[in-house]
Protein backbone atom coordinates (compact mmCIF):
# COMPACT_ATOMS: atom_id res chain seq x y z
CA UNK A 1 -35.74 -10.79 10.96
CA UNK A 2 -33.85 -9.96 7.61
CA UNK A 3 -30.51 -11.28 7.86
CA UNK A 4 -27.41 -8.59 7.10
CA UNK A 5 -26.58 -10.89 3.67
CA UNK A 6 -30.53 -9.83 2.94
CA UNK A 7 -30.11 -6.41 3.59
CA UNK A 8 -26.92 -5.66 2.58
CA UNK A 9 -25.60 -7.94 0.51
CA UNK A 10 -28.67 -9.55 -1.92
CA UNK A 11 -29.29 -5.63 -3.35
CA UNK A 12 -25.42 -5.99 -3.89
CA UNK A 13 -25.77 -8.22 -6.87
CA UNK A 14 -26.94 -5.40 -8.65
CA UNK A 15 -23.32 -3.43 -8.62
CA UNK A 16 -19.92 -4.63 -9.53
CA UNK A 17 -18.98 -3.79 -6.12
CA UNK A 18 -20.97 -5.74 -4.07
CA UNK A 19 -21.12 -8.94 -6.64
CA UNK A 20 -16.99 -8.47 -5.94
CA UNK A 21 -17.91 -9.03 -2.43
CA UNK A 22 -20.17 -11.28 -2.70
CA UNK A 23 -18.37 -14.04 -5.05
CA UNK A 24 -15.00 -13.05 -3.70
CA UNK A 25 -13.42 -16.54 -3.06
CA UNK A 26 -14.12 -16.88 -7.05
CA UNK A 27 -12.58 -13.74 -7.75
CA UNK A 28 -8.96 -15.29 -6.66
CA UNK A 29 -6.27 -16.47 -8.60
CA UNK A 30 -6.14 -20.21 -8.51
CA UNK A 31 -2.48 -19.74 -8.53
CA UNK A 32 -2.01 -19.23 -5.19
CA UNK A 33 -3.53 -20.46 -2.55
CA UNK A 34 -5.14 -18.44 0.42
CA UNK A 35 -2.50 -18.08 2.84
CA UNK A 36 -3.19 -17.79 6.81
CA UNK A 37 -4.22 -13.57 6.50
CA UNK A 38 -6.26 -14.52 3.53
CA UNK A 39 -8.12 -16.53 5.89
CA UNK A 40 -8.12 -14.39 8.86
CA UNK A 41 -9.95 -11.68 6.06
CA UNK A 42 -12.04 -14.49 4.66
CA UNK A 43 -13.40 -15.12 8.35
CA UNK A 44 -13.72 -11.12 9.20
CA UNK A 45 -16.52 -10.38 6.54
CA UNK A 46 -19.37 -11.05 8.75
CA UNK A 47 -17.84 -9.00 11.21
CA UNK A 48 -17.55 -6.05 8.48
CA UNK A 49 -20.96 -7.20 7.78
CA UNK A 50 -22.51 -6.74 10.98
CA UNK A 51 -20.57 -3.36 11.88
CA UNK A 52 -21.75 -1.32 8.75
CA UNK A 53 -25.38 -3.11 9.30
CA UNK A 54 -25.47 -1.08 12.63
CA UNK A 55 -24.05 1.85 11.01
CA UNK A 56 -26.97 1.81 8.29
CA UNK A 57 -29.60 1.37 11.24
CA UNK A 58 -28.07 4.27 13.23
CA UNK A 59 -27.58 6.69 10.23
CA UNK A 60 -24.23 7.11 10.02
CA UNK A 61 -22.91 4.95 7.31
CA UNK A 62 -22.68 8.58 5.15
CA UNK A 63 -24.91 6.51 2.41
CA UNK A 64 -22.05 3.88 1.99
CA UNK A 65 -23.32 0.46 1.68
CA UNK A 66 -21.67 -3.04 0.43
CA UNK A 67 -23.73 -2.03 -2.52
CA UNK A 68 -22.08 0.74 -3.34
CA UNK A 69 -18.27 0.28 -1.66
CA UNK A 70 -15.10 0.41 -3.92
CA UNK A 71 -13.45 -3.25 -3.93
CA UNK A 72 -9.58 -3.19 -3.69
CA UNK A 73 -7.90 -6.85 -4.56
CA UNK A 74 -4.61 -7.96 -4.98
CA UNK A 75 -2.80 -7.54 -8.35
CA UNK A 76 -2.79 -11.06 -9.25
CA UNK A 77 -6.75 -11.56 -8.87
CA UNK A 78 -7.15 -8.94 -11.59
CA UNK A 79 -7.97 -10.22 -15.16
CA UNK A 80 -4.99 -9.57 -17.63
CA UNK A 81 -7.35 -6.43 -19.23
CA UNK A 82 -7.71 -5.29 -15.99
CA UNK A 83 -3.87 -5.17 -15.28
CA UNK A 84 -3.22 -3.91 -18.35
CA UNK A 85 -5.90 -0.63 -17.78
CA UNK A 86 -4.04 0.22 -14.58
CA UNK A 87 -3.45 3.75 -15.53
CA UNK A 88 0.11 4.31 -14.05
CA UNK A 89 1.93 2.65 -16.81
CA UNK A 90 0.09 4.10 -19.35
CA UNK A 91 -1.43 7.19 -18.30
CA UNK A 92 0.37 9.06 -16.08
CA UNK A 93 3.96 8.78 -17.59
CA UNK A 94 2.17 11.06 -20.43
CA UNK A 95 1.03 13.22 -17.27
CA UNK A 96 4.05 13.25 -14.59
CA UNK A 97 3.03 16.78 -13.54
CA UNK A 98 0.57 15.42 -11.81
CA UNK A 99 1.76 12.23 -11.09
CA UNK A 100 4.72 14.06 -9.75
CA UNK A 101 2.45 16.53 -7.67
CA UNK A 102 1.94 13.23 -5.38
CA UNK A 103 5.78 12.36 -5.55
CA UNK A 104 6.35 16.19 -4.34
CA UNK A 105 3.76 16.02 -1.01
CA UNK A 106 5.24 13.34 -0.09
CA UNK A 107 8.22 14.66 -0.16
CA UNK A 108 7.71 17.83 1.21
CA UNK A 109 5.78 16.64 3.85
CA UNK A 110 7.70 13.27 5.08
CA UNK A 111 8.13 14.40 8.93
CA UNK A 112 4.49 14.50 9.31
CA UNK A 113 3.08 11.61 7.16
CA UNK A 114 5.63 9.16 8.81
CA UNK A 115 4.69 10.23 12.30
CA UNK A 116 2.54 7.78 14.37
CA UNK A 117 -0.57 9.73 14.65
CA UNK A 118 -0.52 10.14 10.65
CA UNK A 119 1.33 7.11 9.44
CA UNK A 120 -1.70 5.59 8.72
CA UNK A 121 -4.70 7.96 8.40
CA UNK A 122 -2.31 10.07 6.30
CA UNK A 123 -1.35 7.33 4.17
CA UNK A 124 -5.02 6.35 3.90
CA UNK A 125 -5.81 9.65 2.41
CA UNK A 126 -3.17 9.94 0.30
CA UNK A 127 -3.85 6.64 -1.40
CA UNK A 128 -7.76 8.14 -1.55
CA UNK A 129 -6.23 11.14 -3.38
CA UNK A 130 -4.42 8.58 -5.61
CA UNK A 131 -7.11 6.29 -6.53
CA UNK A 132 -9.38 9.61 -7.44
CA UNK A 133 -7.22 10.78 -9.31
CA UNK A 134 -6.76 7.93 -11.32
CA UNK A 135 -10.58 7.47 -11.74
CA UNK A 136 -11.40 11.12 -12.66
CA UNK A 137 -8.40 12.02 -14.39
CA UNK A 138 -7.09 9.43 -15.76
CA UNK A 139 -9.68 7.51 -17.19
CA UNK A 140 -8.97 4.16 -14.88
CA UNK A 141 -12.24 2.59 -13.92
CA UNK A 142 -10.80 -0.05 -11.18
CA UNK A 143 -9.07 0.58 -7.66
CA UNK A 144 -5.52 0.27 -6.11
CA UNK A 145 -4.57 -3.04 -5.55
CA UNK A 146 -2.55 -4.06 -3.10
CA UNK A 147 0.76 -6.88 -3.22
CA UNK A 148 0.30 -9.78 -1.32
CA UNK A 149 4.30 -10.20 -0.45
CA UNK A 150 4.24 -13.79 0.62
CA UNK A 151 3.10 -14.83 -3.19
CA UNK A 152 6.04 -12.58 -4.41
CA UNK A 153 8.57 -13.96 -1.70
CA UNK A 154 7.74 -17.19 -2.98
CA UNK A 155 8.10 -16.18 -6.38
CA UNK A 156 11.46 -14.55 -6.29
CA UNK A 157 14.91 -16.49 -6.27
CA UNK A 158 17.73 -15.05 -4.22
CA UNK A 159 18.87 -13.12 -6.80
CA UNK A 160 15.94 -11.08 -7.94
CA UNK A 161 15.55 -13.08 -11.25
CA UNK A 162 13.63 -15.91 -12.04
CA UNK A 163 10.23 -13.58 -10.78
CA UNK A 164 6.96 -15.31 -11.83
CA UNK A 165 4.40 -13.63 -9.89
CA UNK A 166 2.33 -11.45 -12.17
CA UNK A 167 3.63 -8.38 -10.70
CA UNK A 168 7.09 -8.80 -11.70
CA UNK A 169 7.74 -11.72 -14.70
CA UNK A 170 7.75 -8.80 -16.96
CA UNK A 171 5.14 -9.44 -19.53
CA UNK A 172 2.37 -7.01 -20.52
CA UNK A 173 0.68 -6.71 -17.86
CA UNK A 174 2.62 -6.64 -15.01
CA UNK A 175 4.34 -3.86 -12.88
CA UNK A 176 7.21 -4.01 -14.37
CA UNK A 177 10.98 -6.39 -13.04
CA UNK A 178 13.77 -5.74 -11.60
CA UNK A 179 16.84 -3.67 -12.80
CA UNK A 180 20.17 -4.73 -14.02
CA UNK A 181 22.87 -5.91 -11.87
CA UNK A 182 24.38 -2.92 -11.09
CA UNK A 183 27.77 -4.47 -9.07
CA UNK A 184 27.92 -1.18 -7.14
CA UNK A 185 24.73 -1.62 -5.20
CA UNK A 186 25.68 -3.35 -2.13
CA UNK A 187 21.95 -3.33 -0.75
CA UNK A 188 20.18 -1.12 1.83
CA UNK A 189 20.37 -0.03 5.50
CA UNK A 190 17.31 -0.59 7.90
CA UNK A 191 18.05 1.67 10.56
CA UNK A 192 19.39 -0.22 13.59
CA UNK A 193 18.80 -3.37 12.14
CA UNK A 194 21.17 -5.41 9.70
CA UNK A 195 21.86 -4.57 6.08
CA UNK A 196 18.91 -6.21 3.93
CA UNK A 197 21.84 -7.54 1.28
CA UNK A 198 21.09 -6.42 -3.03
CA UNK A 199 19.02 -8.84 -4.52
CA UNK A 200 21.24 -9.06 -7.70
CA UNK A 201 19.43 -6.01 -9.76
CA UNK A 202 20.25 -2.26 -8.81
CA UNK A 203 20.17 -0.55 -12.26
CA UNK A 204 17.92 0.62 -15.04
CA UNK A 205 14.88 -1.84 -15.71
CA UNK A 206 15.78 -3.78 -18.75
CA UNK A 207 14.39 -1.70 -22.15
CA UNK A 208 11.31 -3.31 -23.56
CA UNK A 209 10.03 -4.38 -20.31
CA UNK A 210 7.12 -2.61 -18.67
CA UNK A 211 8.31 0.48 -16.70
CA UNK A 212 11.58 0.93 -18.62
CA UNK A 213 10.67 3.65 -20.24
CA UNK A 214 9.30 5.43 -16.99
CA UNK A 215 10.84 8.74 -16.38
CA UNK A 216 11.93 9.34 -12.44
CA UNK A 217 12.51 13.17 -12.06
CA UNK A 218 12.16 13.79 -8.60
CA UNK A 219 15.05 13.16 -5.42
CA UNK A 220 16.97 11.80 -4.66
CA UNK A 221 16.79 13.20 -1.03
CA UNK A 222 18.60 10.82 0.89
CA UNK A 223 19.81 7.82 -0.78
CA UNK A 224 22.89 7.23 1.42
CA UNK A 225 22.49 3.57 0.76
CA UNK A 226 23.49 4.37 -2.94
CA UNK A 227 25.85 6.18 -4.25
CA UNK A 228 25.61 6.06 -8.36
CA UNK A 229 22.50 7.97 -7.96
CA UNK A 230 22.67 11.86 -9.68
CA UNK A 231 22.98 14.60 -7.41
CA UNK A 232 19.50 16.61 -7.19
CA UNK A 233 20.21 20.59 -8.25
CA UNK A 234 17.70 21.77 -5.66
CA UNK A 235 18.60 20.66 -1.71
CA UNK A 236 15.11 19.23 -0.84
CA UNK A 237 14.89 17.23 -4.13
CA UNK A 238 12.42 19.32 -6.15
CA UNK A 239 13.94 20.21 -8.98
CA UNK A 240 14.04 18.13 -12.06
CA UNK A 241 16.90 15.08 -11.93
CA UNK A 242 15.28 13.08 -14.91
CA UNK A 243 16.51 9.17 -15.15
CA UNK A 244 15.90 6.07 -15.25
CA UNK A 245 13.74 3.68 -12.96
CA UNK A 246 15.91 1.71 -10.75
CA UNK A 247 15.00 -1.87 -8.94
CA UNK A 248 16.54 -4.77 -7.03
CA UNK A 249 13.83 -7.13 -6.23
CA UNK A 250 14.51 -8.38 -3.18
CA UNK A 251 13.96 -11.68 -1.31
CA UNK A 252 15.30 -11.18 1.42
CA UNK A 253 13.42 -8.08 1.62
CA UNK A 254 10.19 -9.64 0.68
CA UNK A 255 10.46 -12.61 3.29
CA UNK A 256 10.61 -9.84 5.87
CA UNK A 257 6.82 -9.72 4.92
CA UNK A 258 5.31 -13.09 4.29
CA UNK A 259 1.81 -14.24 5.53
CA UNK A 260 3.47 -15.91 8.95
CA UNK A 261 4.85 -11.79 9.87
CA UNK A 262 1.22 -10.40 8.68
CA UNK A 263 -0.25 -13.39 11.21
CA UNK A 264 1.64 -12.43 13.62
CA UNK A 265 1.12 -8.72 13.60
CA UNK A 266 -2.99 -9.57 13.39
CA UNK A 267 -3.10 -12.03 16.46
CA UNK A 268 -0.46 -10.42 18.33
CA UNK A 269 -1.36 -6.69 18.63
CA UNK A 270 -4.27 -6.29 20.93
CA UNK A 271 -3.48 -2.75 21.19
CA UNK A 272 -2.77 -0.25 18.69
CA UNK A 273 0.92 0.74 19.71
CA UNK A 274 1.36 -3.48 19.92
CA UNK A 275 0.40 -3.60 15.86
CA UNK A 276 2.55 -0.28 14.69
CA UNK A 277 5.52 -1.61 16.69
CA UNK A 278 5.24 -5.07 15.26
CA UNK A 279 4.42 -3.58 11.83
CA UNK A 280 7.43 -1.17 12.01
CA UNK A 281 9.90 -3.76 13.44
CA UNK A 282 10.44 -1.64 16.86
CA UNK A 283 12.18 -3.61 18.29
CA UNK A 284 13.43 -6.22 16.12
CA UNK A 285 11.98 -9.76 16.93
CA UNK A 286 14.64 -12.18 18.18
CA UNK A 287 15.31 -14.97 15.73
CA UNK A 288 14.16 -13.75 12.88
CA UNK A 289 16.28 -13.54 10.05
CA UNK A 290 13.92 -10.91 8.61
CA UNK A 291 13.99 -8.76 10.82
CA UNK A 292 13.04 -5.64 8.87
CA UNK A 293 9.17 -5.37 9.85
CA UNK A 294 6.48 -5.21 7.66
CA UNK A 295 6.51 -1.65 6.51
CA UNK A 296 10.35 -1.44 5.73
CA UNK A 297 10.12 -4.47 3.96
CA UNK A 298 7.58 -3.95 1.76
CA UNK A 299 9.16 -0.91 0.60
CA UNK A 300 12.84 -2.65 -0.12
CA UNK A 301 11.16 -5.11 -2.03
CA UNK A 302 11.66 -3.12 -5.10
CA UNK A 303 14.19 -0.63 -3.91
CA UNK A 304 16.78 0.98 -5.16
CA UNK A 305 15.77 4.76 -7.06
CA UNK A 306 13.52 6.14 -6.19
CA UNK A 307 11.94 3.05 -4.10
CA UNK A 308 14.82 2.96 -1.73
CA UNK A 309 14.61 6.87 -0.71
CA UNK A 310 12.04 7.13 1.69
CA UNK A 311 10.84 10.59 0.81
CA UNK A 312 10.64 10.14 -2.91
CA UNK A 313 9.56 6.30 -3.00
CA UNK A 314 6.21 7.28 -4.25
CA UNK A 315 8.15 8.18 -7.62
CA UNK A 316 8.00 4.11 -8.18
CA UNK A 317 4.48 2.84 -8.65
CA UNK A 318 4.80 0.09 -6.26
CA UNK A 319 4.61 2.56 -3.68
CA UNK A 320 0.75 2.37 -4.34
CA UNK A 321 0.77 -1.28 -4.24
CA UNK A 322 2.40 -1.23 -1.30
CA UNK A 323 0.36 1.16 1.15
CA UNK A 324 -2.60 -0.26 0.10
CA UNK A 325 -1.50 -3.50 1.34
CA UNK A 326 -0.72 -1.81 4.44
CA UNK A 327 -3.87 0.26 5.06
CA UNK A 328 -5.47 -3.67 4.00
CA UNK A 329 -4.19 -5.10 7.21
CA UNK A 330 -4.72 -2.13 9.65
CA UNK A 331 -8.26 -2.50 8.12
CA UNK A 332 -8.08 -6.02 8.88
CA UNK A 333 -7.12 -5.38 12.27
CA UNK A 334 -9.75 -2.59 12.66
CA UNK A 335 -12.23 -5.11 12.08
CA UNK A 336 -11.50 -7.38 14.72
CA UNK A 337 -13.37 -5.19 16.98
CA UNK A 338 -13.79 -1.87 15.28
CA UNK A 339 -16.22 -0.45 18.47
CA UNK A 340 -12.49 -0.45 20.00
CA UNK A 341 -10.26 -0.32 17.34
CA UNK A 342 -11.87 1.98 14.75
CA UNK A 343 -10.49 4.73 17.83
CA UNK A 344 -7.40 3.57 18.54
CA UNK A 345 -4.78 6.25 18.54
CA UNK A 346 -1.14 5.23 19.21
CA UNK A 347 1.56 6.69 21.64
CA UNK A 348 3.79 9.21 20.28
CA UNK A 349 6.73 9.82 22.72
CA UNK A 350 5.70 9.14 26.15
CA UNK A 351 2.21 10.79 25.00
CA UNK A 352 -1.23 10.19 23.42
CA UNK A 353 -3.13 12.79 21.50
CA UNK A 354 -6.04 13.75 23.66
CA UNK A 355 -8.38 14.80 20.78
CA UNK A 356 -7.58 13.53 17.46
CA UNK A 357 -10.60 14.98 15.66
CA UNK A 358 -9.08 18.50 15.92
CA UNK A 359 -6.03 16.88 14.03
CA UNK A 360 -6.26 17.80 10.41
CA UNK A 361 -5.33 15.69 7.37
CA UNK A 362 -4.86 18.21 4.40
CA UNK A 363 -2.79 16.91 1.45
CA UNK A 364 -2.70 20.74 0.04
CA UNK A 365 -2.79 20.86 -3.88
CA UNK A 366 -3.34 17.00 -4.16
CA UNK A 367 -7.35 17.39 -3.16
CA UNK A 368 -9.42 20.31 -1.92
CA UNK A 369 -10.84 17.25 0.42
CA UNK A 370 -9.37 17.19 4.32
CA UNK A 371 -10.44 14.93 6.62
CA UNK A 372 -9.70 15.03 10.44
CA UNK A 373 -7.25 12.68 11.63
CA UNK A 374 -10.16 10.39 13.11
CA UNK A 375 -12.38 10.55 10.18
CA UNK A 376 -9.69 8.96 8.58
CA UNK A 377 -9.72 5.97 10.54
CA UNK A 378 -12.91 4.71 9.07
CA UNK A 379 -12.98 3.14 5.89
CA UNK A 380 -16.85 2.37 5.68
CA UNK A 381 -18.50 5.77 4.97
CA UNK A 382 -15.92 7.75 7.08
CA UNK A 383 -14.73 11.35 6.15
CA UNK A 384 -18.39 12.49 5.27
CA UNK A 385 -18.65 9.34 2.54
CA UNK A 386 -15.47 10.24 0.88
CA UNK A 387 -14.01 6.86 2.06
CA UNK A 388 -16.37 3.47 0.95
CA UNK A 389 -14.05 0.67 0.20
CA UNK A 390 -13.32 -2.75 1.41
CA UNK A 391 -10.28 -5.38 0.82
CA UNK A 392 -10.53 -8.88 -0.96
């Protein structure tokens, strides 16, 4: 009987996709070592392997293969060219309409992207949206990476300098560093839980260095955690409020998400509303002094404006990085058992949504392309093919 790597994997050699997939431990950065959810992923490819097999014999894969799937990997497994081509930095600055056109959905349409039923399908999409854009517009031939936040927390002193991960040291090809110590910024609130304390940054990335030149326009909206932040003219945050890019890389933000929370959150959840409470930090674990769950922290790792407002944090391109890290370990977790899991639909309230295929995901002017909220669980061929794409 052909085996799935015959089937699947052996016409793979043929793409850049599936030879991604295929050679994927030599794709890594030798810099840092596969940590514990590197392994758990590393261990869950014959499980992807076997669940899109059956998909192909059944008809229902929507032509999406391991031949043919997108490849998201982390930032620091990318080849310096590749970094460099990311198109953010270079290509949508000269195009923040658009750009901003995400910035503006998301901030326009916070209540519902942020609720449990959509926190992740939504997300998933919009990311989708993203990535197209950056492909068909844009001129970017790769895919969103994701950060893998334990390499950064162990990359980052306490006071947000000294970063050598290659998302942050600040040379060409990274992502840009933090901001200037801005005395003023005292840190940020995460809702009922402690204050995650400033990192040492707070102001305008430092001129010369990637990003500094990167125009914020939109929000702020809330900000209450800062207060030298401009006043927007327009209540919601729409109109235009151009300044600088603001950062604090943050520690004690980032060890809020290191490899031994992700672990946690994979072999700990074996229900849905288990892995979004865990994720979100609801309610904070006892005797951590993280506390901040996986989602908050991720986004504080680079807060302040527009990172720390929730509403307008896609306005900082780590936002990308970010979600896609996220919507890595839901996949992750989806793969475990993805007859099960690949349905899973979380509480919201004292409730559960009955049918979640008569939920729509619409992102409005970002894509004529909806998908219903369960379509956009399924990251191998789901949403009529619009979704092919697996995580190294």
């Amino acid at each position: 009987m052909p085996s799935v790597w015959s089937t699947l994997v052996l016409p793979a050699l043929f793409t850049l996709s599936g030879l991604v997939w295929l050679t994927a431990n030599s794709q890594r950065n030798p810099y840092y070592v596969l940590d514990v959810v590197d392994e758990i992923e590393l261990a869950t490819r014959p499980k992807v392997e076997a669940y899109l097999a059956k998909k192909v014999a059944a008809g229902t894969n929507n032509n999406c293969t391991l031949a043919n799937a997108r490849v998201r990997r982390e930032w620091a497994d990318l080849t310096v060219t590749e970094r460099e081509e990311y198109a953010p930095k270079d290509k949508f600055p000269d195009a923040l309409t658009r750009y901003y056109d995400f910035v503006t959905y998301h901030m326009t349409h916070a209540s519902e992207l942020h609720d449990n039923y959509h926190l992740f399908p939504a997300h998933k999409h919009f990311l989708w949206a993203f990535e197209e854009a950056l492909r068909n517009e844009c001129g970017y031939k790769g895919t969103q990476p994701y950060m893998n936040y334990d390499g950064i927390a162990k990359d980052l002193v306490a006071d947000g300098t000294g970063a050598t991960s290659l998302h942050f040291n600040e040379n060409s090809s990274c992502i840009g560093g933090t901001g200037l110590n801005d005395p003023n910024y005292k840190g940020v609130g995460a809702g009922n839980r402690v204050t995650i304390p400033a990192g040492g940054g707070g102001g305008c990335i430092v001129k010369g260095h990637p990003f500094s030149d990167f125009v914020v326009s939109l929000g702020p909206t809330t900000m209450a955690s800062y207060r030298g932040i401009q006043k927007n003219p327009k209540p919601d945050g729409t109109g235009e409020n151009k300044r600088c890019l603001r950062r604090d890389l943050n520690k004690a933000a980032a060890l809020g998400a290191t490899a031994a929370h992700a672990y946690r959150l994979m072999t700990e959840s074996d229900t849905i509303d288990k892995f979004y409470n865990i994720l979100l930090g609801t309610p904070p674990p006892k005797n951590d002094p993280y506390p901040w769950g996986i989602h908050t922290a991720g986004h504080y790792i680079n807060a302040v404006d527009p990172g720390g407002d929730a509403a307008t944090s896609p306005g900082d391109p780590v936002f990308h990085f970010h979600h896609a890290a996220l919507d890595r370990l839901w996949w992750m977790w989806q793969m475990q058992d993805p007859d099960k899991r690949l349905n899973a639909v979380p509480m919201y309230g004292l409730v559960r949504v009955t049918d979640p295929n008569q939920m729509m995901v619409d992102l409005k002017w970002l894509t004529p392309v909806t998908s219903s909220l369960m379509e956009s669980h399924e990251p191998l061929g789901g949403n009529k093919g619009h979704y092919c794409y697996v995580y190294i």
